[in-house]
C-alpha atoms as a PDB file:
ATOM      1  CA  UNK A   1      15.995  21.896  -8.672  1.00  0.00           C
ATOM      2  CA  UNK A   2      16.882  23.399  -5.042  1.00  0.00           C
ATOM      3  CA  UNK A   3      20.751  25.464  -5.751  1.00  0.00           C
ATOM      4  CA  UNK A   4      22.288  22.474  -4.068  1.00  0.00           C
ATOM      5  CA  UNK A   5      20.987  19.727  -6.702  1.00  0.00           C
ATOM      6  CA  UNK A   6      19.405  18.075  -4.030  1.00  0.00           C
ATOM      7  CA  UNK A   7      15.852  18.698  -4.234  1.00  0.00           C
ATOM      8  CA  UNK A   8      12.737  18.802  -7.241  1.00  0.00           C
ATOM      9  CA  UNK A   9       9.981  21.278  -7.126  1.00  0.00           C
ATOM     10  CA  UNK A  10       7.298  20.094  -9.461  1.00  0.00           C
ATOM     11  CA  UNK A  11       3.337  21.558  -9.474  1.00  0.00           C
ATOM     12  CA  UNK A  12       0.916  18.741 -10.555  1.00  0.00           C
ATOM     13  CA  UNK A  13      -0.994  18.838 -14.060  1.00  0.00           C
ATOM     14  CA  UNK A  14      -3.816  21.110 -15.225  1.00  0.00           C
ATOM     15  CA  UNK A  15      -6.809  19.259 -15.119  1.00  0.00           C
ATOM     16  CA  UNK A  16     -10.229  19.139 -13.214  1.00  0.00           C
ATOM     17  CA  UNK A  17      -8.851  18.597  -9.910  1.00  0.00           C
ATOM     18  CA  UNK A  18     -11.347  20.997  -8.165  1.00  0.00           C
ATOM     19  CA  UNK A  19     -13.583  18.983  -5.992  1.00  0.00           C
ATOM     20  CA  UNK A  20     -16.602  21.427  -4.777  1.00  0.00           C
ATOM     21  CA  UNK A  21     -17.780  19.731  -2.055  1.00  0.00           C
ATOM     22  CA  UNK A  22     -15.055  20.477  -0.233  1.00  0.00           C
ATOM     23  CA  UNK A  23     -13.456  23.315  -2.093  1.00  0.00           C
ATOM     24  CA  UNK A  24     -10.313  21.964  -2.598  1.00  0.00           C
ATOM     25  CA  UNK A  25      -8.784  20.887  -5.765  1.00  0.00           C
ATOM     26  CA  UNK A  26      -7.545  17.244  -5.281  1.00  0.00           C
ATOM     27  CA  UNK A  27      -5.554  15.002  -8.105  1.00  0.00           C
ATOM     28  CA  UNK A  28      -7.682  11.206  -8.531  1.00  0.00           C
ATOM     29  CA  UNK A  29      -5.238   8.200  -7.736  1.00  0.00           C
ATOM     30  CA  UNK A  30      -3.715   8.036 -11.803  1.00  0.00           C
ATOM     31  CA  UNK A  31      -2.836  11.717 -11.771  1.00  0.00           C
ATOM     32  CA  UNK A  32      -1.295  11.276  -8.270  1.00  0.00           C
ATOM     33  CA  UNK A  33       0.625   8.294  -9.215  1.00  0.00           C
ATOM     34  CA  UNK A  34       2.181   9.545 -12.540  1.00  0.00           C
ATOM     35  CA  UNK A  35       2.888  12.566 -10.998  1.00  0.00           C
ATOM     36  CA  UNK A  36       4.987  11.084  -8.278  1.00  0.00           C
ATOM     37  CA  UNK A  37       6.134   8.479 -11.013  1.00  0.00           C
ATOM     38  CA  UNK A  38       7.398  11.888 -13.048  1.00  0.00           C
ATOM     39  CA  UNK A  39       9.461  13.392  -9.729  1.00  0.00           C
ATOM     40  CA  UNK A  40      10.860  10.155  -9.099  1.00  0.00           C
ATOM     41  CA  UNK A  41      12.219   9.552 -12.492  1.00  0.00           C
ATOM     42  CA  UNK A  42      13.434  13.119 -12.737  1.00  0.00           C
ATOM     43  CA  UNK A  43      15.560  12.489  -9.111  1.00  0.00           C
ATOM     44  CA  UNK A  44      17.205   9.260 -10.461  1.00  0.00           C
ATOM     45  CA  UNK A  45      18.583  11.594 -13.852  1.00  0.00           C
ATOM     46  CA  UNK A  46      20.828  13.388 -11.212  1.00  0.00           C
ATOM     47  CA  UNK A  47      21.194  10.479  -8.475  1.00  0.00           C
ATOM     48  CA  UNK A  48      22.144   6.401  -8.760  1.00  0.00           C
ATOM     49  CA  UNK A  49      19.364   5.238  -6.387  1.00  0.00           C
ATOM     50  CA  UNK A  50      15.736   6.493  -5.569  1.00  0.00           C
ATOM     51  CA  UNK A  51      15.592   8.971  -2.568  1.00  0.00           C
ATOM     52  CA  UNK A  52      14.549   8.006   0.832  1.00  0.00           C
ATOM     53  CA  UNK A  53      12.078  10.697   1.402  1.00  0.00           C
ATOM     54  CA  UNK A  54       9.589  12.237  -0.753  1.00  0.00           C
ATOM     55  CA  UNK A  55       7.616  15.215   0.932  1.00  0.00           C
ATOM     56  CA  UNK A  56       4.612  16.508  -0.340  1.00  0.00           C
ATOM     57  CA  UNK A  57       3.517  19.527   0.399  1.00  0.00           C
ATOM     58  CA  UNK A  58       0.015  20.686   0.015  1.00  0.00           C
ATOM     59  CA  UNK A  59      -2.427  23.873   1.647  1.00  0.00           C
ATOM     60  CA  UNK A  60      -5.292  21.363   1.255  1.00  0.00           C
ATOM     61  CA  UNK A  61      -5.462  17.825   3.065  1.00  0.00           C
ATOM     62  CA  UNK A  62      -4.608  14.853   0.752  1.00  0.00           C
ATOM     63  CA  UNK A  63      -7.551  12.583  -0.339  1.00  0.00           C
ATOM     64  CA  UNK A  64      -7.731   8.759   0.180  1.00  0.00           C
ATOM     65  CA  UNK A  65      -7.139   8.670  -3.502  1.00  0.00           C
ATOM     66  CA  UNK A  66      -4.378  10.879  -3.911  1.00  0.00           C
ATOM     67  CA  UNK A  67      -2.293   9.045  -1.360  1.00  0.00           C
ATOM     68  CA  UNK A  68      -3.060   5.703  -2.697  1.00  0.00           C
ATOM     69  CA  UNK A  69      -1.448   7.269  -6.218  1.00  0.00           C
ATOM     70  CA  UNK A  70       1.231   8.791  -4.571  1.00  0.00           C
ATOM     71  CA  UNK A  71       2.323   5.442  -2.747  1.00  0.00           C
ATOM     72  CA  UNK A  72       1.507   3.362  -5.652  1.00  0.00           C
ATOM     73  CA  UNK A  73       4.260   5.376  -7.645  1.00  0.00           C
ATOM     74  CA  UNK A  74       6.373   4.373  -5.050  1.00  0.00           C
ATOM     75  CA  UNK A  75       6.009   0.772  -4.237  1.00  0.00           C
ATOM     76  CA  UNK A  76       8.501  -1.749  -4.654  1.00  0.00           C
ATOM     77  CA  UNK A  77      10.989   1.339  -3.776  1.00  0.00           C
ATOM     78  CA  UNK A  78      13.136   2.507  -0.717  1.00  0.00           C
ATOM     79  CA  UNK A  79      11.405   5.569  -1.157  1.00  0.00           C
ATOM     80  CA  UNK A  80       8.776   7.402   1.810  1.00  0.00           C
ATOM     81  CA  UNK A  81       6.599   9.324   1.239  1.00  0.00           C
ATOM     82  CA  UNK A  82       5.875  11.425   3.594  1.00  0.00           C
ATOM     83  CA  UNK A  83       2.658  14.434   2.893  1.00  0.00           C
ATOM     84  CA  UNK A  84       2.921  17.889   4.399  1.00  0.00           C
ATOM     85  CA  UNK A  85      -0.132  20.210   5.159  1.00  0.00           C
ATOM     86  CA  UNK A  86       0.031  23.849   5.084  1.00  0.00           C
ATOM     87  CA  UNK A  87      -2.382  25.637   7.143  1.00  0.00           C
ATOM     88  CA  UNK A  88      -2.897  29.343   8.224  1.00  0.00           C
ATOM     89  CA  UNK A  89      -2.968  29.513  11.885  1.00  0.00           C
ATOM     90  CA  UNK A  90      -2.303  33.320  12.101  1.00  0.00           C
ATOM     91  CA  UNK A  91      -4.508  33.834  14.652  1.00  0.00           C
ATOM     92  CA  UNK A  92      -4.527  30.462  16.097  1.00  0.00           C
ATOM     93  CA  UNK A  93      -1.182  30.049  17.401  1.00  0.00           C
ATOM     94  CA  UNK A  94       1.462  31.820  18.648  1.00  0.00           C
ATOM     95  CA  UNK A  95       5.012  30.110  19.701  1.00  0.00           C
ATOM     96  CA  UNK A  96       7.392  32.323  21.767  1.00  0.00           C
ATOM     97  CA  UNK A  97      10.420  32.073  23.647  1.00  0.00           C
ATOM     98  CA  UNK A  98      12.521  34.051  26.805  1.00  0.00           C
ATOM     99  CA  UNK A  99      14.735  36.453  25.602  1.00  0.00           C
ATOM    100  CA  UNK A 100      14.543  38.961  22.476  1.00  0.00           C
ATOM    101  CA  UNK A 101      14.976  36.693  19.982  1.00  0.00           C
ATOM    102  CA  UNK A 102      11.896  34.917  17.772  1.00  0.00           C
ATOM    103  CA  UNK A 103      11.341  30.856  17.854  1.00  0.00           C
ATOM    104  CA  UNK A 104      14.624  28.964  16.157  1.00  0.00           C
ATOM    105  CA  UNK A 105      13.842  28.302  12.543  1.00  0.00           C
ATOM    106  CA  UNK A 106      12.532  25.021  11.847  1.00  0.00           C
ATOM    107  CA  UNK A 107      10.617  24.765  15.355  1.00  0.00           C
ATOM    108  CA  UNK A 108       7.646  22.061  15.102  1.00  0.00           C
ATOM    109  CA  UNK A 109       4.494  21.777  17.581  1.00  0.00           C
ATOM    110  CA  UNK A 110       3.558  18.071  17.305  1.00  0.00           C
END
């Protein structure tokens, strides 16, 4: 848990989730779904009602298989999901702004 209560921070299980075709470990659509299954029970220890949001946060892109899991854990509930990729882009992109002072924390290029 986050030091306000408010959020989970869970890894997914040991397994054979490497895929080497694409060199990215990915979770099948079972793995996916109990995992989600697992955060979402944790939540509702702490909480009355599901959350609204679940974000999932990943450096590799999310398969057609884990995102089928990851909803299927969550249908029939208020809860979104809603999957995060993390990418290097050292080089790629630079954000700036007048004045001294960096970008404002939180800043998103969509």
């Amino acid at each position: 848990f986050l030091t306000d209560a408010e959020g989970v921070v869970f890894r997914g299980a040991l397994g054979p989730w490497f895929q080497p075709d694409v060199k990215q470990f990915h979770l099948d659509r079972t793995a996916a779904r109990d995992l989600v299954a697992m955060v979402l029970s944790e939540y509702r220890v702490g909480h009355a009602d599901d959350p609204a949001e679940l974000f999932i946060h990943a450096k590799s892109s999310f398969s057609d298989d884990e995102w089928a899991g990851f909803c299927d854990a969550c249908d029939g509930r208020r809860t979104r999901v809603v999957a995060v990729q993390i990418a290097d882009a050292w080089d790629q992109l630079k954000l700036f702004r007048p004045g001294d002072y960096p970008i404002i924390r939180g800043t998103a290029l969509i």
